[in-house]
Protein backbone atom coordinates (compact mmCIF):
# COMPACT_ATOMS: atom_id res chain seq x y z
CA UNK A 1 101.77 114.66 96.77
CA UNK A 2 104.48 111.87 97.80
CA UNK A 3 106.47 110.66 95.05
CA UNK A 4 109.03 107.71 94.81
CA UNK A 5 112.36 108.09 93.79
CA UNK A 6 111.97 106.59 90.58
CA UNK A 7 108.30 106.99 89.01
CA UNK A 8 106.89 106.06 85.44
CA UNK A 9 105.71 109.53 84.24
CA UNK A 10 102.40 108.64 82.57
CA UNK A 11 102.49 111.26 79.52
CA UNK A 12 98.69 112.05 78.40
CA UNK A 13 97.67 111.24 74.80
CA UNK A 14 94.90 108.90 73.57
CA UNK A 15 93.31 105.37 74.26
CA UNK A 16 89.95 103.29 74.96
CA UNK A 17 88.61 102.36 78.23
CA UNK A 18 87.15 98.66 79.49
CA UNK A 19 84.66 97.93 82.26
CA UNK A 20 86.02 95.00 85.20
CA UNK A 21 84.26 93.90 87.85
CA UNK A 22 85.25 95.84 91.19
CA UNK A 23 84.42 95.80 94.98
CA UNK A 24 85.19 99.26 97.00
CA UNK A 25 85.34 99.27 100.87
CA UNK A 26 85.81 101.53 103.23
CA UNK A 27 88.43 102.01 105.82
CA UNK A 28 87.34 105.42 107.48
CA UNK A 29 89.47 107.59 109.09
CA UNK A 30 91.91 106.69 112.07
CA UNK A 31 89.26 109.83 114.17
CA UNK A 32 86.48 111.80 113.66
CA UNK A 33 88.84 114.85 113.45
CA UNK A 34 92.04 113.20 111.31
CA UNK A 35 92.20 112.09 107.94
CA UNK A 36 95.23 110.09 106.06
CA UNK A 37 97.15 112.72 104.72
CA UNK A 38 99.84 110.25 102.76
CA UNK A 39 99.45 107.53 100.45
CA UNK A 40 99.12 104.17 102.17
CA UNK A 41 102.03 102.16 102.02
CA UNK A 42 101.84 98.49 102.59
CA UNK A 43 103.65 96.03 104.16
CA UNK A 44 104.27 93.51 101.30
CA UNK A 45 104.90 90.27 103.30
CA UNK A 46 101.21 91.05 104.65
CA UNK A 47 99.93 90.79 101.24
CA UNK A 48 97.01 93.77 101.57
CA UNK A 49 96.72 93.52 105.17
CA UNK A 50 98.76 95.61 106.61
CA UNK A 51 99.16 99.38 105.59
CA UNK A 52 100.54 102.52 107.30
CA UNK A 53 99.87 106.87 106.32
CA UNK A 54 100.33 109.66 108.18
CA UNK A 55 97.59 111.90 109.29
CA UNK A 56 97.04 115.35 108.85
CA UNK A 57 97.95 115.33 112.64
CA UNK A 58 101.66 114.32 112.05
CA UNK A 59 100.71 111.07 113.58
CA UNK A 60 101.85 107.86 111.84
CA UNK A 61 98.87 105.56 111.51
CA UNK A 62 98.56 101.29 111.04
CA UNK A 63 95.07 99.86 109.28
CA UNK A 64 95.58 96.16 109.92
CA UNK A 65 93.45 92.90 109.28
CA UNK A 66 93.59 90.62 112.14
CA UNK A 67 93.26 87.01 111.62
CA UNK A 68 89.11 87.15 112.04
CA UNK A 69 89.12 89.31 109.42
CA UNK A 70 88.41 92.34 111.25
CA UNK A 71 89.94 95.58 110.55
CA UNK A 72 91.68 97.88 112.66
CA UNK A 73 93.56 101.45 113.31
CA UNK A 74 96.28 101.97 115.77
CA UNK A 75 97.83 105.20 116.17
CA UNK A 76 101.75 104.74 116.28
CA UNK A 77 101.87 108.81 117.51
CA UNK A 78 104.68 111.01 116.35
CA UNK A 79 108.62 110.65 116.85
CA UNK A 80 108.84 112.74 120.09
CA UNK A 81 106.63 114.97 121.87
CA UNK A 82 107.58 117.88 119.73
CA UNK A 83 107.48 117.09 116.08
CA UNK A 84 105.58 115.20 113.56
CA UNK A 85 105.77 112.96 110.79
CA UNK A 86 106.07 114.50 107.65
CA UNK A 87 102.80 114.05 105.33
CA UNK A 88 105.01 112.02 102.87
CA UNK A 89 104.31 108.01 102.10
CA UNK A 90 106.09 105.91 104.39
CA UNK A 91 109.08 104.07 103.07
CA UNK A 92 108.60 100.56 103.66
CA UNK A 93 111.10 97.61 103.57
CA UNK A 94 110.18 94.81 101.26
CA UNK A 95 110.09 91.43 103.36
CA UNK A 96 110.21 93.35 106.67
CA UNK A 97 108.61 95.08 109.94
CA UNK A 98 109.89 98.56 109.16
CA UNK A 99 109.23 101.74 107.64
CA UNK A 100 111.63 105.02 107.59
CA UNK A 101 109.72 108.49 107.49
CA UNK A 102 111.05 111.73 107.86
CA UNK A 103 109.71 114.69 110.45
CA UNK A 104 109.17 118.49 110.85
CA UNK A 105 112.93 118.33 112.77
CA UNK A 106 114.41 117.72 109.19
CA UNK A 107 115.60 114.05 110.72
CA UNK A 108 115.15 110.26 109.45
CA UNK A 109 113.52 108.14 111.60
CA UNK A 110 112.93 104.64 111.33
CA UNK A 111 109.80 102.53 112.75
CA UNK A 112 110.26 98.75 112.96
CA UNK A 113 108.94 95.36 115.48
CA UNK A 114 111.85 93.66 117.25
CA UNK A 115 109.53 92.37 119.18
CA UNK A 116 108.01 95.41 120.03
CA UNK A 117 107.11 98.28 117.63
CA UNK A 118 110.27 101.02 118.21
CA UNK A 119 111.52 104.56 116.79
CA UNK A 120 114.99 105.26 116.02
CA UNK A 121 116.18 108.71 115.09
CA UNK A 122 118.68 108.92 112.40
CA UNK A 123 119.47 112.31 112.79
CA UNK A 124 119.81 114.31 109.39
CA UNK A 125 121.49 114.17 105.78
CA UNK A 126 125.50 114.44 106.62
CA UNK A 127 126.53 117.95 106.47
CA UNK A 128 123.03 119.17 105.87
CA UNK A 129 120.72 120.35 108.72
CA UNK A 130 117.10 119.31 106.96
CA UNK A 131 115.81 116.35 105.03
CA UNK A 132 113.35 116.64 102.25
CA UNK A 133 111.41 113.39 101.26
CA UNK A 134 108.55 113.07 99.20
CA UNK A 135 108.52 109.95 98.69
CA UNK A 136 111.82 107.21 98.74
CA UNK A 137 113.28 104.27 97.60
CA UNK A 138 114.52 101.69 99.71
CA UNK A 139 116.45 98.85 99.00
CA UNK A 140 116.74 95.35 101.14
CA UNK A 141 117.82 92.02 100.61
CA UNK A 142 117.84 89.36 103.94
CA UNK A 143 121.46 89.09 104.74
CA UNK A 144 122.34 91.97 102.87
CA UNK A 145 122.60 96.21 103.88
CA UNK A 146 119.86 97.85 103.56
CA UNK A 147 119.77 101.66 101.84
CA UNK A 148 117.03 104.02 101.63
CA UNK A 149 117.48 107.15 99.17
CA UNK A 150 116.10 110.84 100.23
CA UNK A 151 116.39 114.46 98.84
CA UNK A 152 118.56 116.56 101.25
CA UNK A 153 117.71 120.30 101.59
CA UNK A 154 120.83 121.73 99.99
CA UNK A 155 121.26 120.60 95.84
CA UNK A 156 117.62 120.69 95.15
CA UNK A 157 116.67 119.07 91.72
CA UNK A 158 115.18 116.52 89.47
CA UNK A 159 116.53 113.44 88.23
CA UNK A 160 115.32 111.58 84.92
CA UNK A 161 116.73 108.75 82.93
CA UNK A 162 115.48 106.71 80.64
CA UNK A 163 116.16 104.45 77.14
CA UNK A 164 114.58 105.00 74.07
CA UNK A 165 111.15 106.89 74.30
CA UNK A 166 108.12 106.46 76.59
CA UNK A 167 105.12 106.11 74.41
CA UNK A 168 102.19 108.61 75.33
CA UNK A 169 99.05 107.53 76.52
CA UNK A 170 95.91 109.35 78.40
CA UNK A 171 92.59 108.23 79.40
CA UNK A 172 89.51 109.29 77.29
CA UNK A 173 88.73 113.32 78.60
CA UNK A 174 90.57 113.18 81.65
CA UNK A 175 93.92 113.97 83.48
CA UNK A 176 96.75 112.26 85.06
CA UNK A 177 97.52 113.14 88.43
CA UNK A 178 99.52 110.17 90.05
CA UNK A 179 100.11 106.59 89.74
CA UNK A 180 101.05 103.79 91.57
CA UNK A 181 104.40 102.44 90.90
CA UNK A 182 104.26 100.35 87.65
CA UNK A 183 103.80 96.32 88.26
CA UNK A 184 104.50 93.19 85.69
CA UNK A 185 101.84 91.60 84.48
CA UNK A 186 103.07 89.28 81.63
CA UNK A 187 103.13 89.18 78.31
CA UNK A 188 105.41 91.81 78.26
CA UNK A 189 103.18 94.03 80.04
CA UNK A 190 103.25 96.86 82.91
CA UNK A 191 100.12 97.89 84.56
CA UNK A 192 99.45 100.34 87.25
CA UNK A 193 96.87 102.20 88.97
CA UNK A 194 96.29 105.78 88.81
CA UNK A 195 94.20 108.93 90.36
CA UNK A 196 92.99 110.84 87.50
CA UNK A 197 90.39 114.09 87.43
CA UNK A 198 88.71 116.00 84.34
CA UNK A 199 90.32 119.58 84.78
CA UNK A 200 93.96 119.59 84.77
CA UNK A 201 94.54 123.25 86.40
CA UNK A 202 93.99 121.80 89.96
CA UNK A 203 92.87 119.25 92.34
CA UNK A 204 89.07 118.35 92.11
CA UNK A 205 86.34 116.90 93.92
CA UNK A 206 85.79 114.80 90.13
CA UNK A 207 88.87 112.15 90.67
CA UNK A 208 88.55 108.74 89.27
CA UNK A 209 90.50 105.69 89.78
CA UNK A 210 91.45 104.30 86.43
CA UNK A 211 94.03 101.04 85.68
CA UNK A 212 96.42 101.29 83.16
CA UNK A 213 98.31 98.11 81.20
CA UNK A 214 100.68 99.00 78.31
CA UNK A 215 102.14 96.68 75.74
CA UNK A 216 105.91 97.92 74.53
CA UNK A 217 106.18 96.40 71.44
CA UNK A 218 104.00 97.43 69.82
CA UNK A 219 102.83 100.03 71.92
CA UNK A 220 99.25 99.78 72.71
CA UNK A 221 97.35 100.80 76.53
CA UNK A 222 94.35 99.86 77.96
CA UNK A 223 92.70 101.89 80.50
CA UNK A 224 90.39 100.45 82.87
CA UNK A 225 87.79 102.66 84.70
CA UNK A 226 87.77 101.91 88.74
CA UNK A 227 85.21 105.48 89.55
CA UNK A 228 84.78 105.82 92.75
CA UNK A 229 83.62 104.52 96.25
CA UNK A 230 79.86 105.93 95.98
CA UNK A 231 77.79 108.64 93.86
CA UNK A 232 79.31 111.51 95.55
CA UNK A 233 82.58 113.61 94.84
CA UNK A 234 86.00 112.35 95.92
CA UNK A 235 89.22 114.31 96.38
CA UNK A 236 91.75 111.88 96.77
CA UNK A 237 95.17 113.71 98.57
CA UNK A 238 97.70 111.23 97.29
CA UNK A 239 98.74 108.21 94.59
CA UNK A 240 96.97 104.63 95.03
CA UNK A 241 99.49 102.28 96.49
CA UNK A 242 99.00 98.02 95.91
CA UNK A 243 99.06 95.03 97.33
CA UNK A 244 99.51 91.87 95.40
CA UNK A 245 98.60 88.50 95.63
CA UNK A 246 101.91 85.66 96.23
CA UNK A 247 103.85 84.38 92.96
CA UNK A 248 106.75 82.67 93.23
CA UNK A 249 107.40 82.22 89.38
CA UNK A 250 109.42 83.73 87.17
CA UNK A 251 109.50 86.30 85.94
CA UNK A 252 107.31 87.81 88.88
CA UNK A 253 103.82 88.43 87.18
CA UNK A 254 102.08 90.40 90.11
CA UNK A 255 98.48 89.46 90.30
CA UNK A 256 96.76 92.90 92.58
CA UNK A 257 94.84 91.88 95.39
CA UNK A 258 93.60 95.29 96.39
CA UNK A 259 94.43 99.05 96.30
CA UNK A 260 94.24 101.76 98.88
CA UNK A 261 93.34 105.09 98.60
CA UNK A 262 93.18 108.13 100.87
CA UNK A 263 90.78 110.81 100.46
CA UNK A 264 89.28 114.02 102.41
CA UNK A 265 86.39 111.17 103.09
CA UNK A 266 88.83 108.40 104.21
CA UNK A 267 90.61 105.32 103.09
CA UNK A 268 88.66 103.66 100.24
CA UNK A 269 90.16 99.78 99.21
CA UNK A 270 89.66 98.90 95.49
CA UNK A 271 89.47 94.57 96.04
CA UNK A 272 89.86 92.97 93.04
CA UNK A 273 88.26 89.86 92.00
């Protein structure tokens, strides 16, 4: 599964669930024979319409919203003729046209519109010959550098840091298996939105989308049940990504406007009211 550079680790202990109102939708699959292998990663300036994943194919894929409201794929292919995106989430750029991925050369390569959509190969990590990156964090500010953060292939390891304790919290009888990265939502309150399942020695067909807000002080959760798309099974293959509504105040309470999922039965949007 792709995982940012920095991610809340949701610990599993005990809380209650709510019922909200919810709309799913479905986004299909780019082809009959390919399937979004990545989370979805949005372009945040499009404000949930605009998303790219890369399919099981090594292609990097675009579901966009044109201004009739119809929705669309568009199959951005792989870097060159002989390699393919890695099946990690896309790094976008906050505020802009671009996205960095790596591929199965071990290279970065970056993906942006100027006025056309273009590749650029970064080559890989200096002094290393491969580049691992599940999941990264990029940083941008208009005027400014940008810098996007990776794992190289030599110095494998795991970073953690953190002040004071993380309280524990799980949903009632079920597992955490990934979460979106966590979002303000006032009060001093973080919410996000996470892919959970009811055995925790694998990945299941019985994952559930489930919302979760905590409170710090004290510490108190509240975990909202999402399901899933229809009655059947869904295996969801990586984290729910979100898209938020504008805010200008501050501080920046993000309102979600809608969440995307990929599964083994295609991209499923949670829209909520």
């Amino acid at each position: 599964m792709a995982a940012g550079l920095v991610r809340v680790v949701v610990l599993l202990c005990a809380v209650a669930a709510v019922t909200r109102a919810q709309t799913w939708h479905s986004h299909g699959k780019p082809s009959t024979s390919t399937i979004i292998w990545s989370a979805m990663a949005p372009l945040t300036h499009f404000e949930g319409k605009k998303w790219f994943g890369v399919g099981d194919n090594g292609n990097l894929y675009e579901r966009y919203q044109d201004t009739s409201g119809t929705w669309h794929w568009v199959d951005h292919g792989k870097p060159s003729g002989s390699d393919w995106y890695d099946s990690y989430e896309p790094c976008a750029f906050e505020g802009e046209d671009k996205l960095h991925l790596t591929a199965g050369d071990g290279y970065l390569y970056e993906r942006y519109w100027a006025p056309t959509w273009t590749t650029v190969n970064y080559g890989p990590l200096f002094g290393y010959n491969f580049l691992y990156a599940s999941g990264c964090s990029s940083v941008y500010k208009p005027g400014f550098k940008y810098r996007t953060f990776m794992r190289g292939a030599v110095g494998q390891g795991a970073a953690n840091g953190r002040h004071g304790r993380w309280p524990c919290f799980s949903p009632p009888n079920r597992f955490v298996r990934d979460c979106s990265d966590p979002f303000y939502v006032g009060g001093d309150q973080r919410s996000m939105f996470c892919i959970t399942d009811d055995d925790g020695a694998s990945w299941t067909a019985e994952n559930r989308l489930y919302q979760l807000t905590v409170g710090w002080d004290p510490a108190t959760a509240t975990w909202v049940g999402h399901g899933i798309p229809a009655s059947n099974q869904y295996y969801y293959v990586d984290r729910p990504n979100v898209a938020f509504l504008p805010n200008p105040s501050w501080p920046v309470v993000q309102t979600p406007r809608s969440v995307f999922v990929p599964s083994t039965e295609g991209v499923y949007e949670l829209r909520i009211p």
